[in-house]
C-alpha atoms as a PDB file:
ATOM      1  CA  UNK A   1       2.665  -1.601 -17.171  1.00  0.00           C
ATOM      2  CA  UNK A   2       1.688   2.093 -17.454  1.00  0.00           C
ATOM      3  CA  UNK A   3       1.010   3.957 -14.452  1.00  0.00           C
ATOM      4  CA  UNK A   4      -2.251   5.290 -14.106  1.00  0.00           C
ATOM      5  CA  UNK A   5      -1.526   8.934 -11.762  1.00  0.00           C
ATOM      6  CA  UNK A   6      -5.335   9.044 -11.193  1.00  0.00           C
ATOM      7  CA  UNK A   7      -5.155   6.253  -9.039  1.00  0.00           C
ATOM      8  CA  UNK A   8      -2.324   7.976  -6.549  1.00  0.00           C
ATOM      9  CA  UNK A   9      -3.646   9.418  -3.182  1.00  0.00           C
ATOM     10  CA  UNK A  10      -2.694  10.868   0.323  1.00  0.00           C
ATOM     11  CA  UNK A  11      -2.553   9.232   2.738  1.00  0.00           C
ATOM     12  CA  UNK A  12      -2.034   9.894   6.122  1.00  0.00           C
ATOM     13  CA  UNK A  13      -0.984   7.069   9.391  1.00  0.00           C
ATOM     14  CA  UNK A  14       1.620   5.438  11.040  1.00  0.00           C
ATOM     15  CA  UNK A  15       4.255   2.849  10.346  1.00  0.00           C
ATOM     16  CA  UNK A  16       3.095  -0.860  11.919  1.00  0.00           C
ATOM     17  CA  UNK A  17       5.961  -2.192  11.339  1.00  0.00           C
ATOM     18  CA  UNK A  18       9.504  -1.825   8.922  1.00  0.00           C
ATOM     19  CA  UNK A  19      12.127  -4.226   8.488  1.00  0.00           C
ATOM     20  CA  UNK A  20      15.713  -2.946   6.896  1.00  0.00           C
ATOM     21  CA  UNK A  21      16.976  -6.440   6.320  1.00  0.00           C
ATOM     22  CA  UNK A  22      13.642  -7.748   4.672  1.00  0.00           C
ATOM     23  CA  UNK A  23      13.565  -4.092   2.656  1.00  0.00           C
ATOM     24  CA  UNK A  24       9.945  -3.661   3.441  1.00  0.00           C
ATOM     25  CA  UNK A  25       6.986  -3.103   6.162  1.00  0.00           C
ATOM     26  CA  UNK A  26       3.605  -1.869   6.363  1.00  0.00           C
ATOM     27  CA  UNK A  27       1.890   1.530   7.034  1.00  0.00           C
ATOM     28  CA  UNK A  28      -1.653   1.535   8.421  1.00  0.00           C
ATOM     29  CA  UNK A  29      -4.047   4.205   7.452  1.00  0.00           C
ATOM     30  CA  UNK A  30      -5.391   6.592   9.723  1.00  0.00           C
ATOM     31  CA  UNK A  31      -8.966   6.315   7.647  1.00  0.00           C
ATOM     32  CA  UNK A  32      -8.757   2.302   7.897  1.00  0.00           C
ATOM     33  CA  UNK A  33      -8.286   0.139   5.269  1.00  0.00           C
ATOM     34  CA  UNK A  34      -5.957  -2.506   3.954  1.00  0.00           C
ATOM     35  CA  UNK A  35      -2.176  -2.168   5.197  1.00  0.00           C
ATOM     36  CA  UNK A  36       0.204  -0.581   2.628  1.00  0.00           C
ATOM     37  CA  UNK A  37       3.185  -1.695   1.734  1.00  0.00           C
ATOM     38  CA  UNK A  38       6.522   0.540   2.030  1.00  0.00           C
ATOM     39  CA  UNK A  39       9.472  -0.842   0.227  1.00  0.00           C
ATOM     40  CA  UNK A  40      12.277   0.074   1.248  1.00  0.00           C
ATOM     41  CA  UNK A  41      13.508   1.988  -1.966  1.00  0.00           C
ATOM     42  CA  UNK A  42      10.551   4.153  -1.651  1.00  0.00           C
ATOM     43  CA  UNK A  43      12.060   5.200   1.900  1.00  0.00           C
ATOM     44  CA  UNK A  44      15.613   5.987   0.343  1.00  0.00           C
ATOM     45  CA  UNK A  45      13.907   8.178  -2.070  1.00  0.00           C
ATOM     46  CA  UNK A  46      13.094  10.670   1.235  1.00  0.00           C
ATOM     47  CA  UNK A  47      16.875  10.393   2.368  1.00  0.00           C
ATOM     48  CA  UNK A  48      15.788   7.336   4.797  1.00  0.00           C
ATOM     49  CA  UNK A  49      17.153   3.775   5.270  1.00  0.00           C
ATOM     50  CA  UNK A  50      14.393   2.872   8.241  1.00  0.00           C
ATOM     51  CA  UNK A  51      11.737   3.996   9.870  1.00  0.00           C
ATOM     52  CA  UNK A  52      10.810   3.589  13.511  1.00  0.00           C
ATOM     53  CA  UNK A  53       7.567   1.146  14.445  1.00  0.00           C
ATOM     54  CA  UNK A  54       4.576   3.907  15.319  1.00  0.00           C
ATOM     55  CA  UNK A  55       6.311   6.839  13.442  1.00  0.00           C
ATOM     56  CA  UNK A  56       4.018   8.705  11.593  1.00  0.00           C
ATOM     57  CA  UNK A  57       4.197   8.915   7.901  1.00  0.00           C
ATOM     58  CA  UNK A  58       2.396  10.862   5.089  1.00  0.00           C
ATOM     59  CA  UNK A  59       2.648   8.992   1.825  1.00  0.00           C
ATOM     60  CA  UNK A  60       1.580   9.228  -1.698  1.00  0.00           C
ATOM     61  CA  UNK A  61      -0.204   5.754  -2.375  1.00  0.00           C
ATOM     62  CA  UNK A  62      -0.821   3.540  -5.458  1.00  0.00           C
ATOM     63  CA  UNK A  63      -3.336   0.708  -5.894  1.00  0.00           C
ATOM     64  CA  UNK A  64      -1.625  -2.501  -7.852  1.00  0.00           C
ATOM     65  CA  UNK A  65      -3.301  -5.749  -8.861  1.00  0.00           C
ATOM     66  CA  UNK A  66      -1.360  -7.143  -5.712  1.00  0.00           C
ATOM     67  CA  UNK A  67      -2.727  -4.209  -3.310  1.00  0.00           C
ATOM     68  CA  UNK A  68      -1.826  -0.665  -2.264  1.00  0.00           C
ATOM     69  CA  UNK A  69       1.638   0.640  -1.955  1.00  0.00           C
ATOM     70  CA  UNK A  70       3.444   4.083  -0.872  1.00  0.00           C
ATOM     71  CA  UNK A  71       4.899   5.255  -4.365  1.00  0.00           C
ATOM     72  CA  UNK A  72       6.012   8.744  -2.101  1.00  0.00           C
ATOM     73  CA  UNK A  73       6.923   9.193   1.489  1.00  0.00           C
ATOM     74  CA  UNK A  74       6.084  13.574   2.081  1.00  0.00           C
ATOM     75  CA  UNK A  75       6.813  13.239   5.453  1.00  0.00           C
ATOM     76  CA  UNK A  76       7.754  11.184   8.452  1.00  0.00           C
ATOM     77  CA  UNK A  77       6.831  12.119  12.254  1.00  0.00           C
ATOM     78  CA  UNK A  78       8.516  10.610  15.341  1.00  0.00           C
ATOM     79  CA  UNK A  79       6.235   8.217  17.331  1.00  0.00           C
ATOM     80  CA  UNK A  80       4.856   9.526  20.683  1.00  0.00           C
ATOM     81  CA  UNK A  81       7.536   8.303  23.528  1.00  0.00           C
ATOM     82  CA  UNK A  82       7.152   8.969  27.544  1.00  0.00           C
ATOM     83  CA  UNK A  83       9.211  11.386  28.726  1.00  0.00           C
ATOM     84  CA  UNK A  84      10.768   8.679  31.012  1.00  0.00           C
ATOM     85  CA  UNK A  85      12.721   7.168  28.166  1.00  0.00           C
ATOM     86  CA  UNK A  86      14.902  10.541  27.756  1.00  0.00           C
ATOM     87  CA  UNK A  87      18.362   9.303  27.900  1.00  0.00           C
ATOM     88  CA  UNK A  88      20.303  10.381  31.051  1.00  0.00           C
ATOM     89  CA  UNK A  89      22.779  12.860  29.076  1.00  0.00           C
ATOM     90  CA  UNK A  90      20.160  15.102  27.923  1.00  0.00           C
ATOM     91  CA  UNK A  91      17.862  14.454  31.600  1.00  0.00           C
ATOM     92  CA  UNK A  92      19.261  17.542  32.884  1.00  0.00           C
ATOM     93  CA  UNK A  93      19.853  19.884  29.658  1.00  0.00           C
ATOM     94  CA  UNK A  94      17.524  22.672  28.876  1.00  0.00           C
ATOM     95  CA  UNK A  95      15.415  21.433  25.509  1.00  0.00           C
ATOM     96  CA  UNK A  96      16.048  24.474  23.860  1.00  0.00           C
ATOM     97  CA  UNK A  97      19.796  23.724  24.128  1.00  0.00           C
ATOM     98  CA  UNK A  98      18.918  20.808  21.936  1.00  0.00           C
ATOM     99  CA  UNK A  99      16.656  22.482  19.369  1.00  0.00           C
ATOM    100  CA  UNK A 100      18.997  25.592  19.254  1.00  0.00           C
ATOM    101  CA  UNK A 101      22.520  23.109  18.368  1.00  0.00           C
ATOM    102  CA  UNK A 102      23.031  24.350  15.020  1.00  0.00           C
ATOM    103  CA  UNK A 103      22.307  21.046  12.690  1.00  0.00           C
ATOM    104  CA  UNK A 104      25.539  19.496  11.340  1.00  0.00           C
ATOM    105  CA  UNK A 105      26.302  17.279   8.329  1.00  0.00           C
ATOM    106  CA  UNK A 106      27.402  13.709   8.743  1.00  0.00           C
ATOM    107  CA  UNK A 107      27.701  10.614   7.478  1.00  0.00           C
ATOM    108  CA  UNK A 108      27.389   7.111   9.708  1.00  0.00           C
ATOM    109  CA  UNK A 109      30.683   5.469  10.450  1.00  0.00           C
ATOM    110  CA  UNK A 110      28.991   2.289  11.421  1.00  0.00           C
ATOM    111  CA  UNK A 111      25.664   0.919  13.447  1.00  0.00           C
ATOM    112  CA  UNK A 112      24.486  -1.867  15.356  1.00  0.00           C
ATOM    113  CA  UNK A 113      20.566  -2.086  16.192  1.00  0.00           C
ATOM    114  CA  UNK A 114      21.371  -5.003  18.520  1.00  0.00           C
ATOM    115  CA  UNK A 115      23.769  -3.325  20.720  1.00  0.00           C
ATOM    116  CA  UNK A 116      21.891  -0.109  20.789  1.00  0.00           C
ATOM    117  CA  UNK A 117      24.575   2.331  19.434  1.00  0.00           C
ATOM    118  CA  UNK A 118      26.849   2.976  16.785  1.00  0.00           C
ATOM    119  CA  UNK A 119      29.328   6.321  15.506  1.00  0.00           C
ATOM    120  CA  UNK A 120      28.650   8.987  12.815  1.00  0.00           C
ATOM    121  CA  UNK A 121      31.902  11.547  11.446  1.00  0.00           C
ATOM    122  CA  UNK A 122      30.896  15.599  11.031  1.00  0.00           C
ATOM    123  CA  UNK A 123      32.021  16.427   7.747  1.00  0.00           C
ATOM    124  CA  UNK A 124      35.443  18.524   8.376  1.00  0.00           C
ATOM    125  CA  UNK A 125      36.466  16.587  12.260  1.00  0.00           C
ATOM    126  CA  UNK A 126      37.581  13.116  12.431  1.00  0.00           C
ATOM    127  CA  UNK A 127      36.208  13.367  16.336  1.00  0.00           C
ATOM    128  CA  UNK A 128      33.455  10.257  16.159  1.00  0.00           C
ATOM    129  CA  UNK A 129      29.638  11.024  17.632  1.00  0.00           C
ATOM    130  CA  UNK A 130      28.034   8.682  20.059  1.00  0.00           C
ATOM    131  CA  UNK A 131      24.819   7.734  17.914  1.00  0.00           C
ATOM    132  CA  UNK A 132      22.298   6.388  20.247  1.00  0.00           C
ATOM    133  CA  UNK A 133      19.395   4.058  19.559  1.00  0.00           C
ATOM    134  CA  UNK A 134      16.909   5.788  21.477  1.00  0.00           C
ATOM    135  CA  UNK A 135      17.963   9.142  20.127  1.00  0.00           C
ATOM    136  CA  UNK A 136      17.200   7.652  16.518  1.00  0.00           C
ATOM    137  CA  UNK A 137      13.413   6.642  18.314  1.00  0.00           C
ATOM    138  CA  UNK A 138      12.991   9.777  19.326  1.00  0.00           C
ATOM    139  CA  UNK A 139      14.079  11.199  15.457  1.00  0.00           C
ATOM    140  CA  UNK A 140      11.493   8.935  13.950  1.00  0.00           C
ATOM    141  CA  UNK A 141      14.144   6.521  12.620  1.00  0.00           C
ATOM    142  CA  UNK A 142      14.848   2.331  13.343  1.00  0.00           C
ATOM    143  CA  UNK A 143      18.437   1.759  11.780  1.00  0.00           C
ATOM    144  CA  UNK A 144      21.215   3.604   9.816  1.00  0.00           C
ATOM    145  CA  UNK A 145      23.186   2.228   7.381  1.00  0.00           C
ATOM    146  CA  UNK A 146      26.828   3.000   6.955  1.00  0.00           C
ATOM    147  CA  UNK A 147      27.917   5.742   4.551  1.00  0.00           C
ATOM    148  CA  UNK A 148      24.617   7.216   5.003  1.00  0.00           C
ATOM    149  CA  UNK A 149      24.158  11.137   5.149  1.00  0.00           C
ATOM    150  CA  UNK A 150      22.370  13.101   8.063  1.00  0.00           C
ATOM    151  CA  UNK A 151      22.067  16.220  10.215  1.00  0.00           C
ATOM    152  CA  UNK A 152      22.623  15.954  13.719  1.00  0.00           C
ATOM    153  CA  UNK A 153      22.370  18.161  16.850  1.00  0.00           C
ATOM    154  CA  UNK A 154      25.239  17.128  18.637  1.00  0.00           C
ATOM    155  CA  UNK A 155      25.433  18.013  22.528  1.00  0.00           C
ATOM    156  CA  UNK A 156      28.598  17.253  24.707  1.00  0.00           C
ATOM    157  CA  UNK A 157      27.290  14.331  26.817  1.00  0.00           C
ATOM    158  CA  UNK A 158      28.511  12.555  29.759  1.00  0.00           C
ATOM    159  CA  UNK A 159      30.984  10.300  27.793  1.00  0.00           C
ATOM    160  CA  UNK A 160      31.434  12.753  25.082  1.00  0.00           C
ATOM    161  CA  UNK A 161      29.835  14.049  21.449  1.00  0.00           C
ATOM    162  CA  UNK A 162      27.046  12.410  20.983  1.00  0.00           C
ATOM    163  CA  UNK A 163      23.960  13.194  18.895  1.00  0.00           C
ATOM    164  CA  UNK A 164      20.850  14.806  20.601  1.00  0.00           C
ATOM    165  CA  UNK A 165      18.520  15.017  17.278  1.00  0.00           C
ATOM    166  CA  UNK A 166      19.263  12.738  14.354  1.00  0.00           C
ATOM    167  CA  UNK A 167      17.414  13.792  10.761  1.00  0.00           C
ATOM    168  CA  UNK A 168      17.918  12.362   7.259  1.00  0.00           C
ATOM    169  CA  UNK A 169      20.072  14.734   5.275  1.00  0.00           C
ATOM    170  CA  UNK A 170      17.062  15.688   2.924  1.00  0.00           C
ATOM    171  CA  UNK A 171      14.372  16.123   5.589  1.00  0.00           C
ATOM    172  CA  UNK A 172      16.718  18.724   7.176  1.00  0.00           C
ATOM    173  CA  UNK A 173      16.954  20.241   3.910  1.00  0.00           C
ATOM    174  CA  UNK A 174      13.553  20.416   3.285  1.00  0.00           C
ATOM    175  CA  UNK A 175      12.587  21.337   7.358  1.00  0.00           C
END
């Protein structure tokens, strides 16, 4: 079936809800309308395996006989967190110590949403980095999958290297 490019638009809102093992989840408009659906593939496309519940997203939408789906994610925005759920290690660090850590390449060793935590490898050390759930909240993102590529601001924590700021590899590119 041919696609028709006059039918694509903009669209800006927030994520109600993804799933990594289902592949899919739903974006909600911030003009209203019918919930679009975000497939998972569409995600990997902008350097992403999952994206946190509430983030907000930019997309390039399609209309299908079956409803309207995100063809293009342009950009995905943390969701809005109290400042109470700032992790102990970085409670008593100056924020521009964060956002001046240079950004460093990475791939995920391995990660468990359950427990909360997994470990990513900077390319060139074979020193593992604490990966923290919340820290991926705060970065906008829900899971990681192993091998995965990213760009981390990595702090020396409490219990050792751990990531501060978490991006996908081709949003840091691109930011």
């Amino acid at each position: 079936m041919p696609e028709d490019l006059n039918s694509m638009y903009r669209v800006h809102g927030h994520v109600k809800w993804f799933d990594p093992a289902k592949g899919y989840g739903f974006v909600v408009s911030d003009e209203g309308g019918p919930d679009i659906l975000l497939h998972v593939n569409v995600l990997r496309n902008f350097g992403q395996s999952s994206v946190a519940d509430g983030a907000g997203i930019e997309i390039m939408t399609h209309r299908t006989e079956r409803g309207v789906q995100a063809v293009e994610v342009i950009s995905v925005d943390p969701p809005a967190r109290a400042e109470s759920m700032m992790l102990a290690d970085f409670a008593e660090l100056d924020p521009n110590v964060i956002a001046d850590a240079p950004l460093e390449a990475a791939r995920v060793k391995w990660f468990d949403k359950g427990k909360g935590f997994g470990f990513a490898n900077v390319f060139g050390s074979s020193e593992d980095v604490f990966l923290h759930i919340e820290v991926l909240r705060r970065s906008g993102l829900a899971d990681l999958q192993p091998g995965e590529a990213l760009a981390m601001r990595v702090i020396d924590g409490k219990r050792g290297r751990m990531a501060a700021q978490v991006l996908a590899w081709e949003s840091a590119l691109n930011g």
